[in-house]
C-alpha atoms as a PDB file:
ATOM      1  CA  UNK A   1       2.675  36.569 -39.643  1.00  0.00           C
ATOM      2  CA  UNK A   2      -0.065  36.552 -36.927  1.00  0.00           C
ATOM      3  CA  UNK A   3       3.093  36.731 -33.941  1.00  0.00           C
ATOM      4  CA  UNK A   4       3.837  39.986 -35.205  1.00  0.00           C
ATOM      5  CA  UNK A   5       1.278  43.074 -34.737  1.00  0.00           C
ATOM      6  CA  UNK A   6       2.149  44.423 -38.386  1.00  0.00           C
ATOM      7  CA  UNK A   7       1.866  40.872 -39.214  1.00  0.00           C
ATOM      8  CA  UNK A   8      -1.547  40.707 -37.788  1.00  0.00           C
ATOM      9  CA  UNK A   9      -2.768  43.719 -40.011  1.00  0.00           C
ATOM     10  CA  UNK A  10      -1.476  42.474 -43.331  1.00  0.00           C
ATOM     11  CA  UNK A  11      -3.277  39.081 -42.220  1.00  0.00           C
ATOM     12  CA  UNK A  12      -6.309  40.800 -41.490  1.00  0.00           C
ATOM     13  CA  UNK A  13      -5.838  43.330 -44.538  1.00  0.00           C
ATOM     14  CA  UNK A  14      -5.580  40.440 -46.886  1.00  0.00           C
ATOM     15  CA  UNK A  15      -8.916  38.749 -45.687  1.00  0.00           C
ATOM     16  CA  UNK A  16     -10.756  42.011 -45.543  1.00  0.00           C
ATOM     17  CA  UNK A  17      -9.414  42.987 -48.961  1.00  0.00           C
ATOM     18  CA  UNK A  18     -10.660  39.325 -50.581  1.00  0.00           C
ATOM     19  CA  UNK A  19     -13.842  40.051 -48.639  1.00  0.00           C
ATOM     20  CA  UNK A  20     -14.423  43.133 -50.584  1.00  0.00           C
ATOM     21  CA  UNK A  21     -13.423  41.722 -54.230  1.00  0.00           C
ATOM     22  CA  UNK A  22     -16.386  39.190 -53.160  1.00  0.00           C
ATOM     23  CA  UNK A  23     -19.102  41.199 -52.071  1.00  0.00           C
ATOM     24  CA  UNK A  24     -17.918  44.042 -55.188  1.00  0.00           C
ATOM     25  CA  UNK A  25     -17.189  40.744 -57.937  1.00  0.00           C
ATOM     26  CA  UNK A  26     -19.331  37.968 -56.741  1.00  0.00           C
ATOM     27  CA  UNK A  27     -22.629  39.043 -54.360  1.00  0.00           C
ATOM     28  CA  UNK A  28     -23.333  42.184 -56.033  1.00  0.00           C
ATOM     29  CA  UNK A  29     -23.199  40.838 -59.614  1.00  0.00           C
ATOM     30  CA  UNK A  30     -25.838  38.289 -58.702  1.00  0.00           C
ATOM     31  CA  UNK A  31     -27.887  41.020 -57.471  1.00  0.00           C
ATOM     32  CA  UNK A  32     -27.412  43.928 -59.991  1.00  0.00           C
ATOM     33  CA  UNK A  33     -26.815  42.426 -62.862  1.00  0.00           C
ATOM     34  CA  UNK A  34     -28.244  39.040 -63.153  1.00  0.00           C
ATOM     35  CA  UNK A  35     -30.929  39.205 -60.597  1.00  0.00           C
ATOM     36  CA  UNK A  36     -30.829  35.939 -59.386  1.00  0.00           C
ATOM     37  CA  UNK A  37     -32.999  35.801 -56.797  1.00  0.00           C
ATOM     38  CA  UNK A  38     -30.783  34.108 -53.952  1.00  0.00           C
ATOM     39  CA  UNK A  39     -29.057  37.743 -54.822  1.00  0.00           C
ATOM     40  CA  UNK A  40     -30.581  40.095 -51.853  1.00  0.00           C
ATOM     41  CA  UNK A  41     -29.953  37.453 -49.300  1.00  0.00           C
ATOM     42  CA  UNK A  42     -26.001  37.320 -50.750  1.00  0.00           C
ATOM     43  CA  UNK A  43     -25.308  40.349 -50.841  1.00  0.00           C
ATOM     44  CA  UNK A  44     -26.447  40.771 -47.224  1.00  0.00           C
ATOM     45  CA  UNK A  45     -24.479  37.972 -45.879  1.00  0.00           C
ATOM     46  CA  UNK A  46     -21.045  38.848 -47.533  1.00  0.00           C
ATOM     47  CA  UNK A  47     -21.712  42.383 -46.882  1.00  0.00           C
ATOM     48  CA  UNK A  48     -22.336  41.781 -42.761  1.00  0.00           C
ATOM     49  CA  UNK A  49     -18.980  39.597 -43.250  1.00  0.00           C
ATOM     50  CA  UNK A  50     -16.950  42.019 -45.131  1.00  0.00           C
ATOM     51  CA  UNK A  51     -18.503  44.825 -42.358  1.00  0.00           C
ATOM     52  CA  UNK A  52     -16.907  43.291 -39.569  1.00  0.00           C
ATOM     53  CA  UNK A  53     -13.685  42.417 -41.006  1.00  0.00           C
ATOM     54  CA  UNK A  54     -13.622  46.154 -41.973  1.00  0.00           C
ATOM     55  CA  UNK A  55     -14.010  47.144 -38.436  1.00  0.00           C
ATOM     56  CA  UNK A  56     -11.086  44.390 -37.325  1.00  0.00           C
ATOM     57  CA  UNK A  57      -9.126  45.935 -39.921  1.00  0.00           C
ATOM     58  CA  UNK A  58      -9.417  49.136 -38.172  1.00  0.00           C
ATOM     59  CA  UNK A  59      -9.097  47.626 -34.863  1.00  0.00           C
ATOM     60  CA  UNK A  60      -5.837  46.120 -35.674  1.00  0.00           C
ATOM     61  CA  UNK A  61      -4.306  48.872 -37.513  1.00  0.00           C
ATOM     62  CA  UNK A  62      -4.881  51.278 -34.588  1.00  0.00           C
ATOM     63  CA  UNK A  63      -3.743  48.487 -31.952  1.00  0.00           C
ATOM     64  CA  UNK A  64      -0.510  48.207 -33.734  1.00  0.00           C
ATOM     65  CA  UNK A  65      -0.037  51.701 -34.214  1.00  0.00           C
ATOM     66  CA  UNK A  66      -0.735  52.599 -30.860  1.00  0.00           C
ATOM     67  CA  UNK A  67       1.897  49.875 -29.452  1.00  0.00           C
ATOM     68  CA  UNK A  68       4.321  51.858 -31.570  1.00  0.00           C
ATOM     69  CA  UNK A  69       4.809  49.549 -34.588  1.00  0.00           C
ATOM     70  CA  UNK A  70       2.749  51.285 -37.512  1.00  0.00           C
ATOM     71  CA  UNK A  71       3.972  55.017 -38.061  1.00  0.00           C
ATOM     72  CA  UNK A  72       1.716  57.894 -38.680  1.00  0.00           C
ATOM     73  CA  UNK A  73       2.027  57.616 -42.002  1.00  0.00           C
ATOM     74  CA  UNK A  74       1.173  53.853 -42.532  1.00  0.00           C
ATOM     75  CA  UNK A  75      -1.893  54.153 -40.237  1.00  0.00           C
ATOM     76  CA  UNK A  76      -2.939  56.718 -42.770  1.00  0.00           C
ATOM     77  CA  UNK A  77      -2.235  54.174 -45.772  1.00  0.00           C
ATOM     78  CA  UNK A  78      -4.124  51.784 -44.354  1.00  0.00           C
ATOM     79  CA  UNK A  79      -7.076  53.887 -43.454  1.00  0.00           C
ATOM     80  CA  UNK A  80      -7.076  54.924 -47.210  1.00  0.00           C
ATOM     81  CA  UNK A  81      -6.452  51.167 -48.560  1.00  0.00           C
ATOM     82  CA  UNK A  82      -9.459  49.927 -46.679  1.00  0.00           C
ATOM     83  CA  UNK A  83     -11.719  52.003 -48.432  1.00  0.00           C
ATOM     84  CA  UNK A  84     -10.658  51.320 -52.113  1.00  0.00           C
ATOM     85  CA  UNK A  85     -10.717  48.527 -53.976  1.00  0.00           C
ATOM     86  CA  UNK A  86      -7.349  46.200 -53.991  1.00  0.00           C
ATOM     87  CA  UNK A  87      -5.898  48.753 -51.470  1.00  0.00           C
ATOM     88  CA  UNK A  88      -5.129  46.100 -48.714  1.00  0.00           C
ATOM     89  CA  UNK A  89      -2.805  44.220 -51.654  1.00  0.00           C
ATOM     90  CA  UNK A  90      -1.036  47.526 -52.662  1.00  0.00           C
ATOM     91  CA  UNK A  91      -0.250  48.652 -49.102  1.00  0.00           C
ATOM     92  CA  UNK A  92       0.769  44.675 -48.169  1.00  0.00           C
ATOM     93  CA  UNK A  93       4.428  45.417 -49.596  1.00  0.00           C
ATOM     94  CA  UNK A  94       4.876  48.581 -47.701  1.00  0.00           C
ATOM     95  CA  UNK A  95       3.457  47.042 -44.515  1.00  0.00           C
ATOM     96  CA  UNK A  96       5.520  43.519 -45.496  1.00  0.00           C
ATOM     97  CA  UNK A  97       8.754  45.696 -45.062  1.00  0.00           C
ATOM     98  CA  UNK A  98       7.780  47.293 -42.022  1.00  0.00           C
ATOM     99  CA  UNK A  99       7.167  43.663 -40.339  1.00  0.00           C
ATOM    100  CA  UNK A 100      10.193  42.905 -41.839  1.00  0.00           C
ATOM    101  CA  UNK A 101      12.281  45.993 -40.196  1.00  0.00           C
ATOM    102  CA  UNK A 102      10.050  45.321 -36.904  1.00  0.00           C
ATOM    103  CA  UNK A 103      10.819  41.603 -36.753  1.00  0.00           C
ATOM    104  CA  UNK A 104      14.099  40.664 -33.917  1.00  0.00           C
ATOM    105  CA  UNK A 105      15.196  38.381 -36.120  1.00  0.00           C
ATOM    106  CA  UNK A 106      14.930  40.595 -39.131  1.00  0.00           C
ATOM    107  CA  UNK A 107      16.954  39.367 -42.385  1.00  0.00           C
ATOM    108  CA  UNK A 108      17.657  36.167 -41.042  1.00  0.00           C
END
């Protein structure tokens, strides 16, 4: 997966996407709704982290589609999926088959 540069976005998709389910499921619960007070500091920390991984999301996506291997129209997907919630998971198939159709050894 990482050999490959649409491989490299789904990787980095995946961990930016399970950064946001922690920072929207995990940090900000303790905050919000239970108050706890290790809950500021949390939500912080997995925010800076889910931040940058945001940003290398970005960074990747436009590296690959500027070497020619994400089209237009998947550039825009991702864009879209980074902003909302489980996006990185739904676009993974789409960008699975493009690796897929990319790959020199493709189907076998």
């Amino acid at each position: 997966m990482w050999s490959d540069p649409v491989g490299r976005v789904r990787a980095v998709g995946l961990v930016e996407g399970v950064s946001a389910l922690l920072l929207f499921f995990g940090a900000m619960p303790l905050k919000y709704l239970f108050q706890h007070p290790s809950g500021p500091d949390t939500v912080f920390w997995v925010g800076a982290v889910h931040g940058g991984l945001f940003v290398l999301y970005a960074a990747v996506a436009f590296w690959a589609w500027g070497r020619g291997h994400l089209s237009d129209k998947l550039l825009g997907l991702a864009a879209v999926a980074s902003v909302v919630p489980f996006g990185p998971f739904v676009l993974d198939r789409r960008l699975k088959a493009a690796e897929q159709r990319d790959s020199p050894v493709a189907g076998g």
